[in-house]
C-alpha atoms as a PDB file:
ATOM      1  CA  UNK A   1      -8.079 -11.058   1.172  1.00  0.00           C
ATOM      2  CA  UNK A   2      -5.576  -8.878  -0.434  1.00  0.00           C
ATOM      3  CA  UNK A   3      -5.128  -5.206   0.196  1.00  0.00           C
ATOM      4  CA  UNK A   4      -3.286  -2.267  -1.125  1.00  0.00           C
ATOM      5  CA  UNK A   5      -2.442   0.695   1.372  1.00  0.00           C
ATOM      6  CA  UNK A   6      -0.270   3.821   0.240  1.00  0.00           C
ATOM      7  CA  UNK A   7      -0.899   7.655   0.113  1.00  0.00           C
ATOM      8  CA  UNK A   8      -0.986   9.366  -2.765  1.00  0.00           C
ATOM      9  CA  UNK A   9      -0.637  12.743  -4.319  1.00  0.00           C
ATOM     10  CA  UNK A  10      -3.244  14.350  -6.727  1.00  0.00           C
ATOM     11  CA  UNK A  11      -1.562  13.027  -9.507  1.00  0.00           C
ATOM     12  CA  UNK A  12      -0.713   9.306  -7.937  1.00  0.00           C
ATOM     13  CA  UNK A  13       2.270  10.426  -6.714  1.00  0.00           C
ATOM     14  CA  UNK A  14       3.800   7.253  -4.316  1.00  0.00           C
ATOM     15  CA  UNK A  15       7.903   8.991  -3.524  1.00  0.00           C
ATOM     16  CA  UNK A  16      11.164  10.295  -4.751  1.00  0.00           C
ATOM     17  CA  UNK A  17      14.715   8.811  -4.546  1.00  0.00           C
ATOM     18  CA  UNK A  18      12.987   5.397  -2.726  1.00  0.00           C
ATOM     19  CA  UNK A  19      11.478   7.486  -0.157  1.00  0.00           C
ATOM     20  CA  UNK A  20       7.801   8.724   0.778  1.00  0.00           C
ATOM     21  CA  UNK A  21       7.325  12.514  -0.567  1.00  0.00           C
ATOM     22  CA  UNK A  22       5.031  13.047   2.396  1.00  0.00           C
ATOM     23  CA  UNK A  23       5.436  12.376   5.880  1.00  0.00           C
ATOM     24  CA  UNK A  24       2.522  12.854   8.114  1.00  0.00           C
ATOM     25  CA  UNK A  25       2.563  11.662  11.717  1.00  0.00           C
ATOM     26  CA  UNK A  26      -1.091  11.395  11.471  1.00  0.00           C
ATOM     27  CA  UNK A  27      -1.201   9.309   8.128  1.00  0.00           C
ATOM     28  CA  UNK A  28       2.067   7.008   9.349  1.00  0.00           C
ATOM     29  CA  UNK A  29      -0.217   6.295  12.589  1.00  0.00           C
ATOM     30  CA  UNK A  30      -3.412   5.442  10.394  1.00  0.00           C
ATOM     31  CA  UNK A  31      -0.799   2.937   9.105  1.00  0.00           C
ATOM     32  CA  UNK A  32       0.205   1.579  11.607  1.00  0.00           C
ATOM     33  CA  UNK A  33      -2.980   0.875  13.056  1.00  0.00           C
ATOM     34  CA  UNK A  34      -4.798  -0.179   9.881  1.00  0.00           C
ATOM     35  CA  UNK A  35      -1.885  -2.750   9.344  1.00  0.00           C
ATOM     36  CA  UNK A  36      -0.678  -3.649  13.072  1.00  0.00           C
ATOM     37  CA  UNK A  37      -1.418  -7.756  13.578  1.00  0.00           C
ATOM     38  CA  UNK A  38      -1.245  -8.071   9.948  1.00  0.00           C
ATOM     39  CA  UNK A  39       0.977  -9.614   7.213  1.00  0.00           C
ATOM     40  CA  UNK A  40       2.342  -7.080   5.192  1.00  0.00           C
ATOM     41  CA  UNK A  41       4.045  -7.297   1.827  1.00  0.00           C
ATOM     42  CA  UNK A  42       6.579  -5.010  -0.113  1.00  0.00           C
ATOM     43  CA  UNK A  43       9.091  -5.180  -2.649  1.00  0.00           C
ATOM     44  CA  UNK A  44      13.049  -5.168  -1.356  1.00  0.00           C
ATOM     45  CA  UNK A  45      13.403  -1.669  -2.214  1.00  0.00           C
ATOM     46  CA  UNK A  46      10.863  -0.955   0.231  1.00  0.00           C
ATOM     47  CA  UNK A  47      11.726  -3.334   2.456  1.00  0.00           C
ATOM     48  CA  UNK A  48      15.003  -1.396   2.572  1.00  0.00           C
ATOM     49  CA  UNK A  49      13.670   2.173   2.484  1.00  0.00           C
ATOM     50  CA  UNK A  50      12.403   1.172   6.133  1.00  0.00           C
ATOM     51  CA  UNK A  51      13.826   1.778   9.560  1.00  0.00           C
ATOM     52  CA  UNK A  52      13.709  -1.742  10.544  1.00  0.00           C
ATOM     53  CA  UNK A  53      11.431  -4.535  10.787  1.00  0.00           C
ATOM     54  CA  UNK A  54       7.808  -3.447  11.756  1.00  0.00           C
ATOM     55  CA  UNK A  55       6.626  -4.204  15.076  1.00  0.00           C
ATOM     56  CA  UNK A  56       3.381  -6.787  15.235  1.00  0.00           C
ATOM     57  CA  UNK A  57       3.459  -7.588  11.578  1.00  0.00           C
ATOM     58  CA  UNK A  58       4.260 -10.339   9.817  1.00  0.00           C
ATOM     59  CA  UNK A  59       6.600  -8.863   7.090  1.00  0.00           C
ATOM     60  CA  UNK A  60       7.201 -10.851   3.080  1.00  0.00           C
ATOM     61  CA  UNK A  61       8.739  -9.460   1.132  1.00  0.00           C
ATOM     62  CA  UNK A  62       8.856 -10.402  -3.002  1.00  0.00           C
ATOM     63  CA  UNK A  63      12.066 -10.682  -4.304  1.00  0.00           C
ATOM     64  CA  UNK A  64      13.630 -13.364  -6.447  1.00  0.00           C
ATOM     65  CA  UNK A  65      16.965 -13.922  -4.688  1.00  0.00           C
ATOM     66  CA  UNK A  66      16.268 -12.343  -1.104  1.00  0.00           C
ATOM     67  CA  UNK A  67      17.443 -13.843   1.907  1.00  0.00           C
ATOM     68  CA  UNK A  68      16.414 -11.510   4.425  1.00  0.00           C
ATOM     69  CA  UNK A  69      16.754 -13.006   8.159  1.00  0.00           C
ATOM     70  CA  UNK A  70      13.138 -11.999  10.076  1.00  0.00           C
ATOM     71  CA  UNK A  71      10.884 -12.104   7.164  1.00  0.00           C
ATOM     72  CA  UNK A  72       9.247 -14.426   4.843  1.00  0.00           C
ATOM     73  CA  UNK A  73      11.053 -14.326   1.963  1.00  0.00           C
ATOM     74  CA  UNK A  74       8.819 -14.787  -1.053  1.00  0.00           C
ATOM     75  CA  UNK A  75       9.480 -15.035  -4.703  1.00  0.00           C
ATOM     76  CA  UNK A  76       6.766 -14.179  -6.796  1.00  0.00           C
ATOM     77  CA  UNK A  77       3.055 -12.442  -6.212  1.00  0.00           C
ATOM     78  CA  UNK A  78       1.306 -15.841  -7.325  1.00  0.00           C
ATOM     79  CA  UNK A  79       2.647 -16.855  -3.792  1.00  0.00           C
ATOM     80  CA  UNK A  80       1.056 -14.251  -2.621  1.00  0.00           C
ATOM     81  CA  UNK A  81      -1.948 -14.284  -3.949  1.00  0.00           C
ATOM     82  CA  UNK A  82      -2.042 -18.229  -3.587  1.00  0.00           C
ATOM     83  CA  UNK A  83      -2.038 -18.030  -0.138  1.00  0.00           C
ATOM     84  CA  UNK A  84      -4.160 -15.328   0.838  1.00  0.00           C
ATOM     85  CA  UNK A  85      -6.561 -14.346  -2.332  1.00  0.00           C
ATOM     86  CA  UNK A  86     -10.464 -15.400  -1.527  1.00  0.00           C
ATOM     87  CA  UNK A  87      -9.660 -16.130   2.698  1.00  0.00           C
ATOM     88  CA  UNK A  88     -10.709 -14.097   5.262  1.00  0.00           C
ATOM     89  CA  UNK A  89      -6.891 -13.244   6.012  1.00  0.00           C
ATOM     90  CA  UNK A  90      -6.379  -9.531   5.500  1.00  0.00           C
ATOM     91  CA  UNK A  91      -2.430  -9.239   4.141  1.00  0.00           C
ATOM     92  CA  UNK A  92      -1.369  -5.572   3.239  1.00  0.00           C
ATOM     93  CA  UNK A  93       0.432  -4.995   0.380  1.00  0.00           C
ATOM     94  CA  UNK A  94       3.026  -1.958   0.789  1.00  0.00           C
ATOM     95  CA  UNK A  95       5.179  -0.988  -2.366  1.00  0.00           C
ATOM     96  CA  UNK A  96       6.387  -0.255  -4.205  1.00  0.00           C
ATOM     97  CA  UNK A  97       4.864   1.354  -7.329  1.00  0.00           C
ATOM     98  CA  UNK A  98       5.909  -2.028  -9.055  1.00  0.00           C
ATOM     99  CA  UNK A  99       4.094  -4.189  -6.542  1.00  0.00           C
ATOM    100  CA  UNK A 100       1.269  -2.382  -6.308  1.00  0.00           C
ATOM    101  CA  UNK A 101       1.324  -2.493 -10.117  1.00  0.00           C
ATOM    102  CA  UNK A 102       1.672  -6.228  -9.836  1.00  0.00           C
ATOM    103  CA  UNK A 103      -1.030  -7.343  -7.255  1.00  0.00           C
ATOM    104  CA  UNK A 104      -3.920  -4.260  -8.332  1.00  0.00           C
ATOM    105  CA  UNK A 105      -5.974  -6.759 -10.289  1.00  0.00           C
ATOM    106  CA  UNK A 106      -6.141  -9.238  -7.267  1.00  0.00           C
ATOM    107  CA  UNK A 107      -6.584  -6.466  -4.588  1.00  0.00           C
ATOM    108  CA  UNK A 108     -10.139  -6.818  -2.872  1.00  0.00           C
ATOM    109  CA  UNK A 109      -9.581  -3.173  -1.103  1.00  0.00           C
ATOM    110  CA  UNK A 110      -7.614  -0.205  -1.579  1.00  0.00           C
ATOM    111  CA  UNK A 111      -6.646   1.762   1.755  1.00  0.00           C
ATOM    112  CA  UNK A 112      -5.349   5.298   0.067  1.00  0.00           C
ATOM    113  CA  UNK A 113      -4.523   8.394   1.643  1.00  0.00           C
ATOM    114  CA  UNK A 114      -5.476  11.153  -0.928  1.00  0.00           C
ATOM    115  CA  UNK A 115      -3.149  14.308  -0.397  1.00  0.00           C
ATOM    116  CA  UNK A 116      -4.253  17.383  -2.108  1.00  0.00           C
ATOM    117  CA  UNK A 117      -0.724  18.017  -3.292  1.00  0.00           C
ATOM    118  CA  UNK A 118       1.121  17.658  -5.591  1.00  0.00           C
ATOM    119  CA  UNK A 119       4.677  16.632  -6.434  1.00  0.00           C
ATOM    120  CA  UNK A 120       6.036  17.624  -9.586  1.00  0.00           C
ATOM    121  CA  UNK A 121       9.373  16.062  -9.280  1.00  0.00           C
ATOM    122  CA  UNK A 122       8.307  12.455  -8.024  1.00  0.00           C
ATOM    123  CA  UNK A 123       9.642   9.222  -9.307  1.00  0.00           C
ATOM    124  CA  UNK A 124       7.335   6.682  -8.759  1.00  0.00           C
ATOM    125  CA  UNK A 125       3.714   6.964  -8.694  1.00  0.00           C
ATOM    126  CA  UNK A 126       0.440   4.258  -8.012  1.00  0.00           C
ATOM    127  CA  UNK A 127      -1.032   2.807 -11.254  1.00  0.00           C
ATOM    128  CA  UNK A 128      -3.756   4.476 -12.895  1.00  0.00           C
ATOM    129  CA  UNK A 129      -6.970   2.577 -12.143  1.00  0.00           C
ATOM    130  CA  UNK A 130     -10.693   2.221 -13.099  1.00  0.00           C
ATOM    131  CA  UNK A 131     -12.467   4.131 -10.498  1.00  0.00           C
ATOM    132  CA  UNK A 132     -15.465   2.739 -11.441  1.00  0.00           C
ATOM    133  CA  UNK A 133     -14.861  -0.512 -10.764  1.00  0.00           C
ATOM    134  CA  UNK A 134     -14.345   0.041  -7.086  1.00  0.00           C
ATOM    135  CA  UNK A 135     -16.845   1.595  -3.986  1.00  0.00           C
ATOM    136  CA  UNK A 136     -15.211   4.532  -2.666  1.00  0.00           C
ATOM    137  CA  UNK A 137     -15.539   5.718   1.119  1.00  0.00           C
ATOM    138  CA  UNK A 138     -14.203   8.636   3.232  1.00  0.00           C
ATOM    139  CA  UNK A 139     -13.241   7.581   6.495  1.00  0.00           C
ATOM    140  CA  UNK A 140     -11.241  10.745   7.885  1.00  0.00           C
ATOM    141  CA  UNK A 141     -10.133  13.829   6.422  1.00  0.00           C
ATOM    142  CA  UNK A 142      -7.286  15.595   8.397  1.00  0.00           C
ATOM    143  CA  UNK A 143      -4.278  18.324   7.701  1.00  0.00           C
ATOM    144  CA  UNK A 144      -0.791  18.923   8.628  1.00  0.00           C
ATOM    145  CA  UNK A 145       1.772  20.834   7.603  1.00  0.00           C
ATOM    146  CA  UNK A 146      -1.554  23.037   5.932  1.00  0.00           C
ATOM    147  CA  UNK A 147      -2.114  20.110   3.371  1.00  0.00           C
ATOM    148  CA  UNK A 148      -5.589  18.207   3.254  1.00  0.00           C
ATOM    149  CA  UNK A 149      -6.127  14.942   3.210  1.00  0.00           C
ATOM    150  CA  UNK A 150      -8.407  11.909   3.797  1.00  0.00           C
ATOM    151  CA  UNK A 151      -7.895   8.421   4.321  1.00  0.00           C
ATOM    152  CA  UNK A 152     -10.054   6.348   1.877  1.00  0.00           C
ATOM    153  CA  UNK A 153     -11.258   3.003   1.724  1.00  0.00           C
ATOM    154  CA  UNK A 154     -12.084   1.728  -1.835  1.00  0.00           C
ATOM    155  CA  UNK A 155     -13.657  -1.559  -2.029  1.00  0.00           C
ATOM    156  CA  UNK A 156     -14.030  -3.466  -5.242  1.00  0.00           C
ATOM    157  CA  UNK A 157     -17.441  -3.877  -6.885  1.00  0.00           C
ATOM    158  CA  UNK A 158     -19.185  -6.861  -7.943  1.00  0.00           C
ATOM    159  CA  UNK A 159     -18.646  -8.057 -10.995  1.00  0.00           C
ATOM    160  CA  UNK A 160     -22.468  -7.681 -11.948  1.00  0.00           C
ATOM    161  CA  UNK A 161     -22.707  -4.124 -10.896  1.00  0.00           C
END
């Protein structure tokens, strides 16, 4: 099973100069916890924008001339999505806005943090996407720094429906 997990501004807003334009403890925990004994799976400029490795994760990371020591080095999404598309395995895909471009029309869920904000100076931002095609449900809402936000689960529809 393939899933997407970011937060996002109002208008899709992902970062700024390969960094996150938000930072809430609160959403960086939801993180943690949604993705902790999971693979995860980001682009090398993500991989890169990070402290370090992350802790009980099983990182990949998609580039075509990586050689990263500690992670899977992957070259392509249809690796990806070979492996893991239609199993049970939940692998987390990370960034960036490229990536998530790359692997929305195989994603089964989307994990988004909405942030009602807005940044008008962003660089990168999540790919438009047909709302309707996907089953939307709030599982928190929360604030710091006096913005709101809520952690969302989308989950894609039948293709009957």
């Amino acid at each position: 099973m393939i899933s997407i997990i970011c937060s996002v501004g109002k208008n899709l807003e992902l970062g700024k100069n390969n960094d996150l334009i938000w930072h809430f403890s609160k959403d960086l925990k939801y993180f943690k916890n949604v993705t902790m004994g999971h693979t995860v799976v980001m682009g090398l400029n993500t991989y890169y924008s990070l402290p370090g490795n992350l802790p009980g994760r099983k990182m990949i990371v998609l580039s075509p001339d990586a050689n990263i020591e500690g992670v899977e080095n992957l070259r392509s999404i249809e690796e990806v999505v070979d492996r893991y598309k239609g199993t049970e395995e939940e692998v987390f895909v990370m960034g960036g806005a490229s990536i998530y471009r790359q692997f929305l029309p195989y994603a089964d869920k989307l994990y988004l943090t909405e942030i009602d904000d807005e940044c008008t100076d962003a660089d990168v931002y999540f790919p438009e996407f047909n709302r309707r095609k996907w089953k939307k449900k709030t599982l928190k809402k929360d604030m710091e720094n006096d913005i709101q936000f809520k952690m969302c689960l989308y989950e894609k529809r039948e293709k009957d429906s």
